[in-house]
Protein backbone atom coordinates (compact mmCIF):
# COMPACT_ATOMS: atom_id res chain seq x y z
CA UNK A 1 20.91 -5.22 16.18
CA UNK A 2 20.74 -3.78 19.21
CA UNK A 3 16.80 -3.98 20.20
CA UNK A 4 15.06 -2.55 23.71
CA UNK A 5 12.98 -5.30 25.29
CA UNK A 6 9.23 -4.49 24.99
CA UNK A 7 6.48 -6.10 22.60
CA UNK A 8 3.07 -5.23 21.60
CA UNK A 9 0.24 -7.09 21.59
CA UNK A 10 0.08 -7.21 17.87
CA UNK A 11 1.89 -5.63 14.98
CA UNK A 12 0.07 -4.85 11.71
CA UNK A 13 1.87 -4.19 8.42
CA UNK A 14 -0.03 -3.33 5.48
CA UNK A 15 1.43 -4.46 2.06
CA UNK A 16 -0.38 -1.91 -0.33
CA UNK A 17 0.04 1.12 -2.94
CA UNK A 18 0.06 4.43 -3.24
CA UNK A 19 -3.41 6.14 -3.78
CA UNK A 20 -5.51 3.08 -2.50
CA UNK A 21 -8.19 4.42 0.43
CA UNK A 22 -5.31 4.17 3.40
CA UNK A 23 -6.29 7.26 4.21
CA UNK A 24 -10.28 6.27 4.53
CA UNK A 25 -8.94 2.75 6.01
CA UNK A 26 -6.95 4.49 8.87
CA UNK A 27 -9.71 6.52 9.69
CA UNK A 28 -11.96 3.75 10.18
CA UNK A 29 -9.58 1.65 12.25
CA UNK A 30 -8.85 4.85 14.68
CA UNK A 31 -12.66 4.83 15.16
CA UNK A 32 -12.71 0.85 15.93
CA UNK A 33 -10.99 1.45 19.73
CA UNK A 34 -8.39 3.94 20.55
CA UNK A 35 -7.61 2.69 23.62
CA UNK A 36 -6.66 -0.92 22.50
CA UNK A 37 -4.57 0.12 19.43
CA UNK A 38 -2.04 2.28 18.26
CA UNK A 39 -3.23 3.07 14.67
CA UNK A 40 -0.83 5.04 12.41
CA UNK A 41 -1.08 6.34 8.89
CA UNK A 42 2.50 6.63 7.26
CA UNK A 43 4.42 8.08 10.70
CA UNK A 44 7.95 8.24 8.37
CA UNK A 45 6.58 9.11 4.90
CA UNK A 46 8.94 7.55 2.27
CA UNK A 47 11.96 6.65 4.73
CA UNK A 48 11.66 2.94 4.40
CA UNK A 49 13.16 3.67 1.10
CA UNK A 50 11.37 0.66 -0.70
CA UNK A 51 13.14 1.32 -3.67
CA UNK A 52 16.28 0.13 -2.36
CA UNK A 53 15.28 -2.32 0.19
CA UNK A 54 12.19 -4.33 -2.25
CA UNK A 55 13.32 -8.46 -1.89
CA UNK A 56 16.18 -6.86 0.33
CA UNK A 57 16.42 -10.22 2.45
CA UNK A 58 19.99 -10.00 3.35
CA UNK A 59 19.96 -6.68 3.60
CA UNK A 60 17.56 -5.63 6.00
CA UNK A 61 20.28 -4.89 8.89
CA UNK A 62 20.96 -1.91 6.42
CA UNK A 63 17.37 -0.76 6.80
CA UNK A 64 17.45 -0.42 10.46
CA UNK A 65 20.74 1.39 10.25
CA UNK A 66 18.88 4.68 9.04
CA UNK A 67 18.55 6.36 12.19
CA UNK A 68 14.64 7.61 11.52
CA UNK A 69 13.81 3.46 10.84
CA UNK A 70 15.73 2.76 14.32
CA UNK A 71 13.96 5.37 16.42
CA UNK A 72 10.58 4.09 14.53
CA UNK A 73 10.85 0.71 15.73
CA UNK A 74 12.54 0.99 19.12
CA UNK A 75 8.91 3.02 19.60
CA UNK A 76 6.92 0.88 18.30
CA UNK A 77 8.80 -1.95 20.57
CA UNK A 78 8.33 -0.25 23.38
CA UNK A 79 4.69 -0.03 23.43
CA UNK A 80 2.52 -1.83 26.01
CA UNK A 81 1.67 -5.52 25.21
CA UNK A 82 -1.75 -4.66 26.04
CA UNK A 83 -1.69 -2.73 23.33
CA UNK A 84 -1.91 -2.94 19.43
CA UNK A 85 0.33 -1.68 16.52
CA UNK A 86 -1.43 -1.18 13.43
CA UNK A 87 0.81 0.54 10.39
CA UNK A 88 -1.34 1.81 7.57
CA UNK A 89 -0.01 3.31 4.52
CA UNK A 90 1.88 2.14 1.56
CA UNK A 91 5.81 3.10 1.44
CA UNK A 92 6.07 0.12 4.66
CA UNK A 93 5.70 -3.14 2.68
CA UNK A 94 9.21 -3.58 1.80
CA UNK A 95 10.02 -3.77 5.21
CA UNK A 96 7.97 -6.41 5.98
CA UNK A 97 10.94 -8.97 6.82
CA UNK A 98 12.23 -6.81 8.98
CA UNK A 99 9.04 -6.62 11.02
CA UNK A 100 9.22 -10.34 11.01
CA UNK A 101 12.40 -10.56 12.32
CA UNK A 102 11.50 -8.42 15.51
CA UNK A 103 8.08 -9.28 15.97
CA UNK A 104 7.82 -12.79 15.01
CA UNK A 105 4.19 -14.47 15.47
CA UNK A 106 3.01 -10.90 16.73
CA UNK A 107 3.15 -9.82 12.88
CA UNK A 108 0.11 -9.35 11.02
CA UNK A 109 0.18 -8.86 7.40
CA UNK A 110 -3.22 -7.09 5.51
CA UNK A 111 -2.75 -6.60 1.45
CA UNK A 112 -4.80 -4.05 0.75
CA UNK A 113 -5.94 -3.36 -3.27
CA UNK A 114 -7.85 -1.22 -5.32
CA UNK A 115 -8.60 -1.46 -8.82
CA UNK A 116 -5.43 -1.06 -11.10
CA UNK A 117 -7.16 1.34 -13.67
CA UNK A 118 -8.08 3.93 -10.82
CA UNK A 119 -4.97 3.80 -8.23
CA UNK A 120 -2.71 3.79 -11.33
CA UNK A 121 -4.56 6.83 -12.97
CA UNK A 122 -4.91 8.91 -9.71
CA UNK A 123 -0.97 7.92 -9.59
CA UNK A 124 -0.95 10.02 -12.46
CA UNK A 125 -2.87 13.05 -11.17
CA UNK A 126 0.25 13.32 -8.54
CA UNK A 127 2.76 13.34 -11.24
CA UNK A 128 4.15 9.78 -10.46
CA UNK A 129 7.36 9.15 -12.82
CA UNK A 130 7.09 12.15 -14.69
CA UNK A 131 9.62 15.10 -14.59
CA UNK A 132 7.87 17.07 -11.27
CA UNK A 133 8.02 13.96 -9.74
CA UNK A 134 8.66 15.23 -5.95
CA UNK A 135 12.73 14.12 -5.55
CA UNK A 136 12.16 11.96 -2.46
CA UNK A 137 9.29 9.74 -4.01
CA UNK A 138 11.38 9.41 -7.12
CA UNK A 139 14.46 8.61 -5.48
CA UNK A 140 13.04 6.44 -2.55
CA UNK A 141 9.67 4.83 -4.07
CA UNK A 142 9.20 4.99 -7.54
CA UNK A 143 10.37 1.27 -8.61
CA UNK A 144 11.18 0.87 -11.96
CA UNK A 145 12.99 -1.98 -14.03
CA UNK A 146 16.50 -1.84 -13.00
CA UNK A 147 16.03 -1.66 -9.79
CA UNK A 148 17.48 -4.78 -7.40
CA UNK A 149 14.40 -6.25 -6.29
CA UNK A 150 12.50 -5.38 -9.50
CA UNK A 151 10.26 -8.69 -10.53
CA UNK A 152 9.06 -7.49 -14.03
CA UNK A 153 12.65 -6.99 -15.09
CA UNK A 154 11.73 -6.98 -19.06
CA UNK A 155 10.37 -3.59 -19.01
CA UNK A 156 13.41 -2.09 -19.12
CA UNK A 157 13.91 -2.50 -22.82
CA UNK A 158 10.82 -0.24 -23.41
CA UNK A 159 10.64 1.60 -20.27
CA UNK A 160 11.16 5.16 -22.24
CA UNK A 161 8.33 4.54 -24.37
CA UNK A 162 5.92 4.15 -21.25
CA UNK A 163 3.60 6.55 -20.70
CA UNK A 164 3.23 7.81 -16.97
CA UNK A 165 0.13 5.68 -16.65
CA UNK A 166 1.71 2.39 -17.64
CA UNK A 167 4.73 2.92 -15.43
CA UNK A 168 2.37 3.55 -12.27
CA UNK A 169 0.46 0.07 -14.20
CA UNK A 170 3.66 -1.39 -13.63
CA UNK A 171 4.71 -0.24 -9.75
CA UNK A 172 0.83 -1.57 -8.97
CA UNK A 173 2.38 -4.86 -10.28
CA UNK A 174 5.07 -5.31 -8.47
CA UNK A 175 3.87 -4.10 -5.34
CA UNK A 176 0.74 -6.52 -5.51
CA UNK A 177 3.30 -9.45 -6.83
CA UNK A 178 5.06 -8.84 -3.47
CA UNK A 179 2.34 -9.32 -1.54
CA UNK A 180 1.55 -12.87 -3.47
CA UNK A 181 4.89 -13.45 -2.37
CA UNK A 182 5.15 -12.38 1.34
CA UNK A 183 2.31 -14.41 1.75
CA UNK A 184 3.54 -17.79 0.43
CA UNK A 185 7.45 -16.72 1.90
CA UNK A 186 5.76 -15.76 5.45
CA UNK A 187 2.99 -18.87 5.21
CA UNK A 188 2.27 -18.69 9.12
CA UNK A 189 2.00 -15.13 9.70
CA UNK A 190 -1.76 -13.98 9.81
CA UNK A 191 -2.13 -12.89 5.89
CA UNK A 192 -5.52 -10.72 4.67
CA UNK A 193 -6.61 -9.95 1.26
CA UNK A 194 -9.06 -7.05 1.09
CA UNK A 195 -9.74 -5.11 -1.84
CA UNK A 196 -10.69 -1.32 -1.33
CA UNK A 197 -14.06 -0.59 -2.94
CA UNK A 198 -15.30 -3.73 -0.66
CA UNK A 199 -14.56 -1.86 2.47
CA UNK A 200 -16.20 1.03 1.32
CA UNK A 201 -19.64 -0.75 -0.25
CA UNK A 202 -20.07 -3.36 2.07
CA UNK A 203 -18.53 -2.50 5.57
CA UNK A 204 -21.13 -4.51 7.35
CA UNK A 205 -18.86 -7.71 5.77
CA UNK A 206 -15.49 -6.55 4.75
CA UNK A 207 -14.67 -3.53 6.96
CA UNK A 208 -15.74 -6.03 10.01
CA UNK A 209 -13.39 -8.95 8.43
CA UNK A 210 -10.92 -6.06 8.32
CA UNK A 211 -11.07 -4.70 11.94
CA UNK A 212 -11.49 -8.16 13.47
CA UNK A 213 -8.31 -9.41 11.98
CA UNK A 214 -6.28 -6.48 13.11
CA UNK A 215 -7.73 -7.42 17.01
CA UNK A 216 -9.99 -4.55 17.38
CA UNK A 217 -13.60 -4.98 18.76
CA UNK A 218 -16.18 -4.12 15.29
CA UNK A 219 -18.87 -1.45 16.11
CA UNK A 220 -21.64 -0.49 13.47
CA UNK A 221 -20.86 3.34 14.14
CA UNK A 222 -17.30 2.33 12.44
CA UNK A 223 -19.34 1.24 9.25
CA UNK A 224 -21.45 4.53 9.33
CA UNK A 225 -18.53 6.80 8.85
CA UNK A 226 -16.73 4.12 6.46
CA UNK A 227 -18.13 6.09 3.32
CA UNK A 228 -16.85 9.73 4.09
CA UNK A 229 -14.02 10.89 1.77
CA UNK A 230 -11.02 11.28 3.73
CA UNK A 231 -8.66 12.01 0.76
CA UNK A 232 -6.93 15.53 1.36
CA UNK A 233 -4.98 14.81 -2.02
CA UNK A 234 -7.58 14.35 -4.95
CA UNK A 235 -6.25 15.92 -7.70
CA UNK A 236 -6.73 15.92 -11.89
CA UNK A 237 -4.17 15.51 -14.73
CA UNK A 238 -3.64 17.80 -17.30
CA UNK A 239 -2.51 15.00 -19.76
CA UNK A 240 -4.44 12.46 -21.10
CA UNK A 241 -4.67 9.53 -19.58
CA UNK A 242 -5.64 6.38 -21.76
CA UNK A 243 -7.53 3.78 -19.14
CA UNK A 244 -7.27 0.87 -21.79
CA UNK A 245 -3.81 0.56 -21.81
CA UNK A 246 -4.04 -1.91 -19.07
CA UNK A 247 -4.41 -4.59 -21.95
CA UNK A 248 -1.01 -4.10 -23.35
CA UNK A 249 0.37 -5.44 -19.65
CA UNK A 250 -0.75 -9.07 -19.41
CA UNK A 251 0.87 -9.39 -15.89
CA UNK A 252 -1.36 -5.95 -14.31
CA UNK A 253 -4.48 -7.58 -15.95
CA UNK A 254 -4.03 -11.52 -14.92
CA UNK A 255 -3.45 -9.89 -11.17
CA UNK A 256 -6.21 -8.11 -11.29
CA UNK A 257 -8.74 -10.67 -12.61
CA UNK A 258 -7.23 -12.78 -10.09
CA UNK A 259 -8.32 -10.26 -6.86
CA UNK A 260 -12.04 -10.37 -8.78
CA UNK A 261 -11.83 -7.48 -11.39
CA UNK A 262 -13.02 -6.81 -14.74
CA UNK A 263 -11.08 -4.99 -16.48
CA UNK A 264 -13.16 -3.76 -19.43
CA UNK A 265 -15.92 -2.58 -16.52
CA UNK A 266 -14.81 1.64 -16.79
CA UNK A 267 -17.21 4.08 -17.23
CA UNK A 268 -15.56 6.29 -19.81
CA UNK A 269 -17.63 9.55 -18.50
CA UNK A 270 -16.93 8.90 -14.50
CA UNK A 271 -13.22 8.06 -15.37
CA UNK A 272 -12.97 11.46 -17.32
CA UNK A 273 -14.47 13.24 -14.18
CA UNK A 274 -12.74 11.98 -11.36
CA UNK A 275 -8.99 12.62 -13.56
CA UNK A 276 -8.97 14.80 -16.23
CA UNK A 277 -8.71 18.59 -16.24
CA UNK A 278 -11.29 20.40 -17.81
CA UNK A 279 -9.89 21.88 -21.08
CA UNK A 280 -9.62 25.27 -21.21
């Protein structure tokens, strides 16, 4: 590939999902020192095209082929190396060796999570995998089954019988299964695990752990604006959404006892508020 000489400092990829806090997270790592970093939250939308390009290893020359990916990174390669990168968002992580390739033992790598039960049902409230479903997330992000680079190939046989909440159940799965295994595939590139509502309740700790490991200086003004709701999107569903279907999808619930959540620990009332539409 044909590649301009330049190199930042750092470069940050974040291997997370839709609907978990980048918004919130971006804002807070803007605030940590805009003149050492170049913080961005999702600067080409859907075009890394994860659907086609997920455990894409030989096939990442084909990624940098779509012209919008190629002026992306010639930018982002020709910023300052007194400078930082930093990449929030969530349609990015497939690209991840790709970013290796160019940036070698510049790459960072954060995994970013949030509960399954919420990101999966607020999923929902934006009509993932149903029949709105907007054309370019359906063709470009929504994994399902048959895809190439699908891990949790068995639901295929009873994909149709899904509801929309245990398909999003499902993309939470494999995107968080792909992070497990950047992490062991890229073992020396810088690799952090935060979860979501820990940013948010305990800044002081995790939003610090967070901004430090990026390479930006921590400030306790960052953590006083950590807890303002930055989501322009938060939205209700008109159908019903059944939180406790989680335990019919053994791989969504060992992952997410393994990142340190209970499952059963829903407040049936709060769930109903934050999602469902009021009936009329």
């Amino acid at each position: 590939m044909d590649v301009e000489h330049g190199m930042p400092k750092s470069v940050t990829i974040f291997i997370t999902t839709a609907r978990s806090g980048t918004q919130r997270v971006a804002a807070s790592l803007q605030a940590a020192d805009p003149d050492d970093a170049i913080v961005t939250h999702e600067p080409i939308a859907y075009t890394y095209r994860p659907r086609k390009f997920l455990r894409a290893y030989e096939r990442m020359n084909e990624l940098w082929l779509i012209p919008e990916v190629e002026a992306h990174l010639q930018d982002i390669l020709a910023i300052d190396d007194q400078l930082s990168y930093i990449e929030v968002g969530f349609p990015c992580f497939a690209a991840i060796p790709l970013f290796h390739e160019l940036f070698g033992d510049r790459l960072r790598v954060v995994q970013l999570v949030r509960h399954p039960v919420h990101t999966s049902a607020s999923m929902v409230t934006h009509d993932w995998y149903s029949d709105d479903t907007r054309k370019d997330l359906r063709e470009q992000v929504t994994i399902v089954p048959t895809d190439p680079g699908a891990f949790q190939k068995h639901y295929a046989k009873r994909w149709q019988d899904l509801s929309q909440y245990e398909k999003c159940l499902f993309y939470w799965s494999e995107v968080h299964l792909y992070g497990l295994e950047t992490q062991c595939r890229y073992h020396q590139v810088p690799f952090l695990r935060v979860r979501f509502e820990d940013v948010i309740s305990e800044p002081g700790s995790y939003l610090k752990q967070l901004v430090e490991f990026v390479g930006l200086p921590y400030r306790r003004e960052i953590a006083a604006g950590s807890g303002e709701r930055v989501d322009r999107y938060e939205y209700k569903a008109k159908l019903r959404i059944d939180w406790s279907e989680i335990h019919d999808h053994p791989m969504a619930v060992a992952l997410a006892e393994s990142f340190g959540y209970d499952i059963s620990n829903i407040d049936p009332r709060g769930f109903e508020s934050r999602y469902q539409q009021e009936e009329s």
